[in-house]
N, C-alpha and C. Protein backbone atom coordinates (compact mmCIF):
# COMPACT_ATOMS: atom_id res chain seq x y z
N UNK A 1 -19.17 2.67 36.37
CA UNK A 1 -19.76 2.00 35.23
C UNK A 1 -19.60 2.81 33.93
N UNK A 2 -19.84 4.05 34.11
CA UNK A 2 -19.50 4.81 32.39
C UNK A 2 -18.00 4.63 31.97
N UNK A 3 -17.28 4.66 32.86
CA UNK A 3 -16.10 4.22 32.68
C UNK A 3 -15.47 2.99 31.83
N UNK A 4 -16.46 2.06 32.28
CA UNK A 4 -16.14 0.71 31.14
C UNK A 4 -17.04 0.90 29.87
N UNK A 5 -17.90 1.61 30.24
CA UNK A 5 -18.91 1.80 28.87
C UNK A 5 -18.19 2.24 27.99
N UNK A 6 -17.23 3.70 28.19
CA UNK A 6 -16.09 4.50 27.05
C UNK A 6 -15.56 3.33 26.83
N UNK A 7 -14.72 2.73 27.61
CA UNK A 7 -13.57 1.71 27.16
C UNK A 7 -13.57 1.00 26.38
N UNK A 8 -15.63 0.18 26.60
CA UNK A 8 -15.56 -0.66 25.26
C UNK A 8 -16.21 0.13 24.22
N UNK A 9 -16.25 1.05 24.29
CA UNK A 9 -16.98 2.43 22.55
C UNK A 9 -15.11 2.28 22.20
N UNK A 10 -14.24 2.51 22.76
CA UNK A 10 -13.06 3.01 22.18
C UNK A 10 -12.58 1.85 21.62
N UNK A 11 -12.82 0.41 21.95
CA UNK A 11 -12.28 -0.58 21.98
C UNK A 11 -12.98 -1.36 20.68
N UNK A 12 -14.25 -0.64 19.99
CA UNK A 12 -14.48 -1.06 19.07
C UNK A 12 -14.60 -0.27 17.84
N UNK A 13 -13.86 0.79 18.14
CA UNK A 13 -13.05 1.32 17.00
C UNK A 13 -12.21 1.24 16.24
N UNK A 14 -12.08 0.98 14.66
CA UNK A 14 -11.15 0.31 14.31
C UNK A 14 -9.99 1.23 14.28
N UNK A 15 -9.40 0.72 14.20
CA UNK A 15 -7.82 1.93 13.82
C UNK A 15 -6.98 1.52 12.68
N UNK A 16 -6.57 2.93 12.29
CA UNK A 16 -6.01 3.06 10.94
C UNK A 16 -4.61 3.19 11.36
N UNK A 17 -3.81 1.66 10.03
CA UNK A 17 -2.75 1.88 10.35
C UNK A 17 -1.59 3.18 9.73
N UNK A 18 -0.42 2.88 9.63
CA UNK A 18 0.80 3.81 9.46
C UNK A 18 0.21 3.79 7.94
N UNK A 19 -0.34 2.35 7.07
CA UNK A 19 0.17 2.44 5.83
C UNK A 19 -1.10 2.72 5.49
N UNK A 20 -2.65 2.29 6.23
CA UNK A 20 -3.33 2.78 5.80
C UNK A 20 -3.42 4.36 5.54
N UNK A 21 -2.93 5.14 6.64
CA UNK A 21 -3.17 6.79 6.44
C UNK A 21 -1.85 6.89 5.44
N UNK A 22 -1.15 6.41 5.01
CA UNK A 22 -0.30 6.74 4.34
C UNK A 22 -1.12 6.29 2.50
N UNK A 23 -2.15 5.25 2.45
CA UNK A 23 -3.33 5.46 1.36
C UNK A 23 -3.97 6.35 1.36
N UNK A 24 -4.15 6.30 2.43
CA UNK A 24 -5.25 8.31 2.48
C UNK A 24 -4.93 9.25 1.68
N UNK A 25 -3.65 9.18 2.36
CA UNK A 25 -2.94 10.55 1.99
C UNK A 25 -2.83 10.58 0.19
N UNK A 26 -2.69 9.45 -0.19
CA UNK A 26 -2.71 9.37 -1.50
C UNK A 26 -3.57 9.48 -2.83
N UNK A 27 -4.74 9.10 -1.71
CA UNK A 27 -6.13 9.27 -2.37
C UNK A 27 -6.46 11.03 -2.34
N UNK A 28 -6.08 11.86 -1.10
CA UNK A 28 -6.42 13.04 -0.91
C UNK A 28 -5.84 13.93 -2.09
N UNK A 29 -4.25 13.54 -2.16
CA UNK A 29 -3.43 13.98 -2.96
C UNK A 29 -3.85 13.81 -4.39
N UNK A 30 -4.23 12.59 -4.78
CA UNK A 30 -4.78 12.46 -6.18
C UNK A 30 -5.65 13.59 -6.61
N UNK A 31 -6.76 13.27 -5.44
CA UNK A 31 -7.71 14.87 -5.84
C UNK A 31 -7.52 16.48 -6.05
N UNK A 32 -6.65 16.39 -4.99
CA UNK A 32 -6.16 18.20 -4.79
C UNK A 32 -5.71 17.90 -6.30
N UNK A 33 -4.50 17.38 -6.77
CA UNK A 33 -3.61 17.35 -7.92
C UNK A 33 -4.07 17.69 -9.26
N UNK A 34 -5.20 16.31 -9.13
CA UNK A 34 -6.79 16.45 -10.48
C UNK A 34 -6.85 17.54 -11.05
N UNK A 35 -7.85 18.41 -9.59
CA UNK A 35 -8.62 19.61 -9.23
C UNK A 35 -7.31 20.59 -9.86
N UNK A 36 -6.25 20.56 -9.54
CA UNK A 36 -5.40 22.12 -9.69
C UNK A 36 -5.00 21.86 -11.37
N UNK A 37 -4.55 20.39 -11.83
CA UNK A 37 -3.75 20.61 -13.21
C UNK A 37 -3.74 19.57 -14.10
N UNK A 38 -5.00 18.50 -14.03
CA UNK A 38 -5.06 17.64 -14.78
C UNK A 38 -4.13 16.94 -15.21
N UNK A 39 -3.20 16.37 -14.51
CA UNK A 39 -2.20 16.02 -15.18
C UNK A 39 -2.46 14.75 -16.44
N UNK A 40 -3.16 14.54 -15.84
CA UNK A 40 -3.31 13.37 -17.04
C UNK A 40 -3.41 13.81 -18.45
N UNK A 41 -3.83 15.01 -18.29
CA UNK A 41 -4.61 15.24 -19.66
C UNK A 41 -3.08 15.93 -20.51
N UNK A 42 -2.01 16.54 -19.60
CA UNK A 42 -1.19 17.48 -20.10
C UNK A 42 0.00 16.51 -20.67
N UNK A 43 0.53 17.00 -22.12
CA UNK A 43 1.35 16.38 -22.60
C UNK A 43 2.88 16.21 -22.10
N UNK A 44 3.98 15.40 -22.26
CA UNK A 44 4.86 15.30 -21.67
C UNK A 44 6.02 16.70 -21.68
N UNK A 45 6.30 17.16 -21.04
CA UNK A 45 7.28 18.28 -21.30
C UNK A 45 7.32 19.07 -20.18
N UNK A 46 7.58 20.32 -20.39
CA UNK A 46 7.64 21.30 -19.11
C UNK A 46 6.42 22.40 -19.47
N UNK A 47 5.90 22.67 -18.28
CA UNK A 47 4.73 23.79 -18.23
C UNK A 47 5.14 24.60 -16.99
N UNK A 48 4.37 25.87 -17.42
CA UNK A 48 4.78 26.82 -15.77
C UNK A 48 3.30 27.46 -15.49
N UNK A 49 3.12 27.39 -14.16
CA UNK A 49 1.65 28.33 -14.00
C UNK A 49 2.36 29.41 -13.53
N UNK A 50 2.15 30.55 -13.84
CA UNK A 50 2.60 31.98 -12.97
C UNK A 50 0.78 32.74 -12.92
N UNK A 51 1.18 33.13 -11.88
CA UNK A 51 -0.12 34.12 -11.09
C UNK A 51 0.64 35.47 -10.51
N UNK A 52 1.53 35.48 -11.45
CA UNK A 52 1.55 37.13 -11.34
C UNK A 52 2.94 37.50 -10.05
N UNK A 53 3.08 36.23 -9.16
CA UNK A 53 3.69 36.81 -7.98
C UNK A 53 5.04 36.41 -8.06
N UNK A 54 5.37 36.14 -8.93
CA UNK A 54 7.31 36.50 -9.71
C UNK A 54 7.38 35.05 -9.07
N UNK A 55 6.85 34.00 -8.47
CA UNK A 55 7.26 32.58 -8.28
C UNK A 55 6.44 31.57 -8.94
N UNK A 56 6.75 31.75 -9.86
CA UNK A 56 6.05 30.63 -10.83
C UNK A 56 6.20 29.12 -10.53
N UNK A 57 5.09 28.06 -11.11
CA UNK A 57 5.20 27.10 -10.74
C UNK A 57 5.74 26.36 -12.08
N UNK A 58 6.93 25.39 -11.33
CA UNK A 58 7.10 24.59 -13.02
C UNK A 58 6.40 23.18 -12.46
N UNK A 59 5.74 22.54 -13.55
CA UNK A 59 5.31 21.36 -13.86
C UNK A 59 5.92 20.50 -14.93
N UNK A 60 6.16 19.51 -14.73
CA UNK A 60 7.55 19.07 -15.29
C UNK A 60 6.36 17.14 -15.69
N UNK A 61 6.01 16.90 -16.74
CA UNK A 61 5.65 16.10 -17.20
C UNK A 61 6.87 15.70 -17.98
N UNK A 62 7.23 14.46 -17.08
CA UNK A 62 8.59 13.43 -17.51
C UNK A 62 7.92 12.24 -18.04
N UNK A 63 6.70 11.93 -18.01
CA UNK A 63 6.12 10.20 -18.88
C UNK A 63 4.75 10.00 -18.88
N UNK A 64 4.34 9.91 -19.93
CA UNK A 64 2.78 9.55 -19.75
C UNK A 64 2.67 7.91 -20.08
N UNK A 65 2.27 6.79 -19.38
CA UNK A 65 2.03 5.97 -19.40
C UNK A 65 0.61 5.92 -19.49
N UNK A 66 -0.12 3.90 -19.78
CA UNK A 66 -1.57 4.16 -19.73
C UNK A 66 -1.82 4.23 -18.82
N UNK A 67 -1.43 4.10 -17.66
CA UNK A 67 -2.22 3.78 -16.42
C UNK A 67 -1.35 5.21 -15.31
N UNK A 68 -0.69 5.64 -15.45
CA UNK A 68 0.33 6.41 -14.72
C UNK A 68 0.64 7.54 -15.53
N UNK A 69 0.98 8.80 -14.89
CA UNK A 69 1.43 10.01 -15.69
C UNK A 69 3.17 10.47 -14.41
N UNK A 70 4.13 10.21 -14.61
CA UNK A 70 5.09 10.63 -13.59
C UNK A 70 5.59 12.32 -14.03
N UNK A 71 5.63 12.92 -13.37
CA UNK A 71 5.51 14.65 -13.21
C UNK A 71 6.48 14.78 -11.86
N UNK A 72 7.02 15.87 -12.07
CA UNK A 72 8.07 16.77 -11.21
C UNK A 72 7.06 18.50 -11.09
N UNK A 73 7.33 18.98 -9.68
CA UNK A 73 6.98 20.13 -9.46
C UNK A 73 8.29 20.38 -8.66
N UNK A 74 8.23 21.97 -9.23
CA UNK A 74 8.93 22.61 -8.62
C UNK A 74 9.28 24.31 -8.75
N UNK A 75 9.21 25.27 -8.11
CA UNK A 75 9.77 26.28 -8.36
C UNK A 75 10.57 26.82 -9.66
N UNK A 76 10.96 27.94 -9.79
CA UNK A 76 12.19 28.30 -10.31
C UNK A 76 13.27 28.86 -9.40
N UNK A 77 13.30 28.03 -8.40
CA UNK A 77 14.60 28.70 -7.39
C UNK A 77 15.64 26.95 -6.95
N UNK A 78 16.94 27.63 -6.89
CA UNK A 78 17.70 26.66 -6.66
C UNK A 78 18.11 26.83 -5.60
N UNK A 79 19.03 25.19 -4.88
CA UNK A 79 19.60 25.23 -3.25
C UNK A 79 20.84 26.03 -3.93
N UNK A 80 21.35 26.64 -3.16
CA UNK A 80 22.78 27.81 -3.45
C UNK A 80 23.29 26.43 -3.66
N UNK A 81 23.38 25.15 -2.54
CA UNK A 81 24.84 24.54 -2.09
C UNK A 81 24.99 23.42 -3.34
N UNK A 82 23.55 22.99 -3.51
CA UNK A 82 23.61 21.34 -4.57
C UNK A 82 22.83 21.85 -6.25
N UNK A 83 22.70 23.06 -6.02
CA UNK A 83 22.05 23.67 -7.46
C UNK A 83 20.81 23.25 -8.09
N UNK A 84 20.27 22.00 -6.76
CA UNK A 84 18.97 21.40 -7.74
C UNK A 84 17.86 22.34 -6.84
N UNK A 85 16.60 22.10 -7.79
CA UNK A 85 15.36 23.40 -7.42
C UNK A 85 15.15 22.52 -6.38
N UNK A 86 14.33 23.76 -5.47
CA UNK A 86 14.31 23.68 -4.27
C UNK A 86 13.22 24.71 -3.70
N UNK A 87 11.72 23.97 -3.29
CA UNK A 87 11.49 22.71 -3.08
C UNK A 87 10.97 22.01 -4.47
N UNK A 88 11.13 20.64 -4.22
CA UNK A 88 10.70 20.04 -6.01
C UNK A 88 10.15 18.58 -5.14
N UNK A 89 9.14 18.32 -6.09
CA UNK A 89 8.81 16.94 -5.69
C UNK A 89 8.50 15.90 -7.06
N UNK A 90 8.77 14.98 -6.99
CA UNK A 90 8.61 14.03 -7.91
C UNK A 90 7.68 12.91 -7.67
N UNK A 91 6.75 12.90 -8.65
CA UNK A 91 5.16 12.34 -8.17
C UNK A 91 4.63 11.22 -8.92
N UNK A 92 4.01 10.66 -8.72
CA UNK A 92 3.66 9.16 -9.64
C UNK A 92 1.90 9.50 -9.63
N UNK A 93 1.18 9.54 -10.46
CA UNK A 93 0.11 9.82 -10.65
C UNK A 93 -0.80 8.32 -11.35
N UNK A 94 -1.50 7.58 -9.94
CA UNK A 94 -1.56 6.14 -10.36
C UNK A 94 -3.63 6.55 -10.66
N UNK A 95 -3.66 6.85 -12.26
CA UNK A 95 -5.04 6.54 -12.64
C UNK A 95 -6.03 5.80 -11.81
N UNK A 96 -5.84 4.62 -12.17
CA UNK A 96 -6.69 3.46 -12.06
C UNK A 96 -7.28 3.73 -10.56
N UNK A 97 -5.92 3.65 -9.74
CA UNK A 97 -6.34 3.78 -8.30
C UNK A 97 -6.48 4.88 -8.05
N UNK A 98 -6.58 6.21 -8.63
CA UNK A 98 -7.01 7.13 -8.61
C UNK A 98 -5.84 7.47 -7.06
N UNK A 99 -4.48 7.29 -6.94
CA UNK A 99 -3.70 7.64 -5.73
C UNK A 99 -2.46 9.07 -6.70
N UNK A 100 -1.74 9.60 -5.61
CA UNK A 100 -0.96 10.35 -5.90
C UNK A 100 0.35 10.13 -5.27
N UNK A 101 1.55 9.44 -5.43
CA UNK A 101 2.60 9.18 -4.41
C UNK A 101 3.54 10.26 -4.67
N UNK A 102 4.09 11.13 -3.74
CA UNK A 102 5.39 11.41 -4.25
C UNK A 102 6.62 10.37 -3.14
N UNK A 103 7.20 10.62 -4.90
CA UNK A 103 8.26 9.16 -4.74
C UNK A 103 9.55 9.51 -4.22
N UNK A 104 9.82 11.14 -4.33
CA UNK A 104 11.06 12.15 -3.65
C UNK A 104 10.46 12.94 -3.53
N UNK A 105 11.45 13.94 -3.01
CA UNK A 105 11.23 15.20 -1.94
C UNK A 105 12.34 15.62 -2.11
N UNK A 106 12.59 17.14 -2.72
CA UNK A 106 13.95 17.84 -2.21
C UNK A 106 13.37 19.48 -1.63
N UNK A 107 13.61 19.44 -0.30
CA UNK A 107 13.46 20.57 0.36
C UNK A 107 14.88 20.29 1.04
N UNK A 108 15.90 20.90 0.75
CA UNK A 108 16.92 21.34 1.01
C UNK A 108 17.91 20.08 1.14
N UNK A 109 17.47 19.20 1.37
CA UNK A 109 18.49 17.54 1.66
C UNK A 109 17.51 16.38 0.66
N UNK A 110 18.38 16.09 -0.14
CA UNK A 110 17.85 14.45 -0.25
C UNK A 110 17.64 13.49 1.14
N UNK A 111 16.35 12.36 0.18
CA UNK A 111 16.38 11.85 1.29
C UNK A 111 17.30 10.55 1.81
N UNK A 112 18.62 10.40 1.19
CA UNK A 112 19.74 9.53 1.95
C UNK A 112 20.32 10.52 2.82
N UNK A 113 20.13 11.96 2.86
CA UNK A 113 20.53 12.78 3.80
C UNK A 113 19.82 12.21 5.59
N UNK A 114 18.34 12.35 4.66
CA UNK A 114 17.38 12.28 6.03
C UNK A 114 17.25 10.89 6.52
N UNK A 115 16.73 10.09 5.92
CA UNK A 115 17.02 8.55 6.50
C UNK A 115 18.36 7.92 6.73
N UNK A 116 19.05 8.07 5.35
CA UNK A 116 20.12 7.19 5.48
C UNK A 116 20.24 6.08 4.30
N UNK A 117 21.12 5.26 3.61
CA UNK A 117 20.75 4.71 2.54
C UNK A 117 20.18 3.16 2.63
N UNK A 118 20.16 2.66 4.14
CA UNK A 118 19.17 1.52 4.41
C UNK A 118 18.74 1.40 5.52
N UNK A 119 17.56 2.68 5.67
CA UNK A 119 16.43 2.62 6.48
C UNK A 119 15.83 1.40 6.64
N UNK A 120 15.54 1.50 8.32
CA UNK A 120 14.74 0.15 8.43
C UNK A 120 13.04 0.18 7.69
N UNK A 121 12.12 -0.70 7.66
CA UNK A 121 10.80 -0.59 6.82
C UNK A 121 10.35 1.04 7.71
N UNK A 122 10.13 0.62 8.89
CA UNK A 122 9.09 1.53 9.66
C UNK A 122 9.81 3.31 9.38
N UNK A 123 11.02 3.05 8.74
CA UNK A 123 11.59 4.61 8.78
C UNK A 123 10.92 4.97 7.41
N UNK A 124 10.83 4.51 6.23
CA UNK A 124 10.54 4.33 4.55
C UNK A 124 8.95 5.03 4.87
N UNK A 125 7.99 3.76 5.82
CA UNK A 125 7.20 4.25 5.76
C UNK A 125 6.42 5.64 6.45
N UNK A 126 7.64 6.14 7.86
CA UNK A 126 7.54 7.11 8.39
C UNK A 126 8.04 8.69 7.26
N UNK A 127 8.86 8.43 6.45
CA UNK A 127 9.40 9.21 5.83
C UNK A 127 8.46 9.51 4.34
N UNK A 128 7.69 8.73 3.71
CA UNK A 128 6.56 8.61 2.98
C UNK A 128 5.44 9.60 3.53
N UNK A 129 5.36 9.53 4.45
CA UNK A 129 4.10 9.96 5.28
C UNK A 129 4.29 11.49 5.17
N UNK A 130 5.84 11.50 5.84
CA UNK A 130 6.40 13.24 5.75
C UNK A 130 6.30 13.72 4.06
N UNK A 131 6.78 12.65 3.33
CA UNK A 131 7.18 13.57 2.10
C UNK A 131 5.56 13.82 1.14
N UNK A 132 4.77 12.71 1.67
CA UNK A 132 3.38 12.85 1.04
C UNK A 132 2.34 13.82 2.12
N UNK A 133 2.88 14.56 3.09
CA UNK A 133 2.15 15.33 3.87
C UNK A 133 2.18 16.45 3.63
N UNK A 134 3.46 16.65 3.15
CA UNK A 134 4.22 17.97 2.30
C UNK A 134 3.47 18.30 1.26
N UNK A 135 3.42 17.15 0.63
CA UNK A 135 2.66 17.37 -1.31
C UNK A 135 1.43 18.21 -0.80
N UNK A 136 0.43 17.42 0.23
CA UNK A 136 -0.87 17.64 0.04
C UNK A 136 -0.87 19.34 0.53
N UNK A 137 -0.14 19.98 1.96
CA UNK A 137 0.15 20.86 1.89
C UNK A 137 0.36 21.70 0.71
N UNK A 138 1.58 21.41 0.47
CA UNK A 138 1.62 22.50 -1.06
C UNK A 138 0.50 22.56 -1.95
N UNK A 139 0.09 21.52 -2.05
CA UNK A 139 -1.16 21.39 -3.07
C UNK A 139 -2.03 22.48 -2.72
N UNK A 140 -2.14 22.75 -1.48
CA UNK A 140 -3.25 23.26 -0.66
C UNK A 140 -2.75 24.88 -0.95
N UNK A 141 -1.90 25.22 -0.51
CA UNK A 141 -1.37 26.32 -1.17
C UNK A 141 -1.42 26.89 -2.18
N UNK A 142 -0.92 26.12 -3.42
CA UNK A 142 -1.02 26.40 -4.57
C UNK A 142 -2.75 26.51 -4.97
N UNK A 143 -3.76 26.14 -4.69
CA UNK A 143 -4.71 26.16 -4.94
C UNK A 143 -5.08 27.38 -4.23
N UNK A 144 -5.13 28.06 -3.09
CA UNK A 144 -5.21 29.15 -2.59
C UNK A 144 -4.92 29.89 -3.22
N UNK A 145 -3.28 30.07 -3.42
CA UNK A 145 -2.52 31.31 -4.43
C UNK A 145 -3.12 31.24 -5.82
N UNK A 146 -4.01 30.82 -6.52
CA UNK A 146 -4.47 30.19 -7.41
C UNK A 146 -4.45 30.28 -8.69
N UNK A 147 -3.05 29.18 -8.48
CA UNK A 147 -2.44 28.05 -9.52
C UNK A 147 -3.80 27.13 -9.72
N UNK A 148 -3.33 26.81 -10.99
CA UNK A 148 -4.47 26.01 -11.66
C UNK A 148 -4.08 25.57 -13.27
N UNK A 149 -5.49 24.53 -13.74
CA UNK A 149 -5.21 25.14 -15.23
C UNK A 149 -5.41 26.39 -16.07
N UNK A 150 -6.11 27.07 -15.40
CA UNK A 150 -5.94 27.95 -16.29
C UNK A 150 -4.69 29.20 -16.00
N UNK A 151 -4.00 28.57 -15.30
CA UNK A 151 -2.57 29.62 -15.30
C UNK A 151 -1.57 28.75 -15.84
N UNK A 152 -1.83 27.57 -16.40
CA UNK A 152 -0.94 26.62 -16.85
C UNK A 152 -1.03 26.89 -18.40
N UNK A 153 0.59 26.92 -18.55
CA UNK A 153 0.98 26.89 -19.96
C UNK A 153 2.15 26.09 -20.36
N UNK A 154 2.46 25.58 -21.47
CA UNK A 154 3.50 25.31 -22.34
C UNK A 154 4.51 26.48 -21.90
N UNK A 155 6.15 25.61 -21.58
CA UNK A 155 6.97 26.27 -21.00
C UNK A 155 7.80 27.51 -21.88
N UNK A 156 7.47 26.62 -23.65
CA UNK A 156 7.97 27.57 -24.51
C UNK A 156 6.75 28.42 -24.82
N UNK A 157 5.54 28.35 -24.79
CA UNK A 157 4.12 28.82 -24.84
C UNK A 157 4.36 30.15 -24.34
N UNK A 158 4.63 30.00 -22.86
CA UNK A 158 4.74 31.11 -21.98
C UNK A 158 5.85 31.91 -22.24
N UNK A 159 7.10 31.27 -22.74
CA UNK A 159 7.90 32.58 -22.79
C UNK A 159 7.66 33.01 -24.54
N UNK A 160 6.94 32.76 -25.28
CA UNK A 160 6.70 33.33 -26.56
C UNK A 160 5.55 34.48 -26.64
N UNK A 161 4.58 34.20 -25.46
CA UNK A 161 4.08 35.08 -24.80
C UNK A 161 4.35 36.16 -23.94
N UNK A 162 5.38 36.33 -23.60
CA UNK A 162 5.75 37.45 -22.67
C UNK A 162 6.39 38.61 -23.26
């Protein structure tokens, strides 16, 4: 008898799908993002946080819209083979819904490397999941090593300063 008792506790649990945790992740990401560099608030251009440990962070504000701010992160280190920075992510910062998507990923391959150039749906949304699991990670990092605003500067700011 406890046996069917678990079965129906498990059975009336709802479950979260692929795309719901793939909102999660977006909502989580919004916050870490907030919390480390306001993007909203920062004007369009390039900024770098450095904390001292010779790997600075660039923040790369490419558009401020009303409802959206789109931003690039990334290092100052390049792939030897394709010359673009590496790792870099490119992020959509959706206000309203208060979500964070990143929309690419370059850790060493684009992603027509990793999927292919017409993934079926379930690969798009499996590959979303990876590249927005990554963000929140790094996020998590960078807040540890602690990047923030107040290590954030204007890209010409910082080197007029040094």
């Amino acid at each position: 008898m406890p046996r069917a008792l678990s079965s129906d506790r498990i059975a009336r649990l709802p479950r979260l799908s692929r795309f719901g945790w793939l909102m999660g992740l977006y909502a989580e990401n919004f916050v870490l993002l907030t919390r480390l560099f306001e993007p909203a608030d920062l004007a369009p251009g390039r900024h770098v946080s450095s904390i001292g440990d010779g790997l600075d962070l660039h923040v790369e504000v490419i558009e401020q819209h009303a409802y959206t701010t789109e931003l690039r992160l990334t290092y100052g280190l390049a792939d030897p083979v394709t010359g673009e920075p590496d790792p870099s992510a490119f992020l959509r910062l959706y206000r309203d819904a208060r979500q964070v998507e990143a929309t690419h990923c370059y850790i060493g391959r684009r992603w027509q490397d990793v999927i292919g150039m017409y993934p079926p749906p379930a690969e798009v949304v499996g590959h979303r999941m990876r590249m927005n699991t990554f963000l929140g990670k790094w996020l998590h990092y960078l807040a540890e090593r602690g990047h923030g605003v107040a290590t954030l500067r204007r890209e010409g700011a910082a080197a007029r300063m040094a």
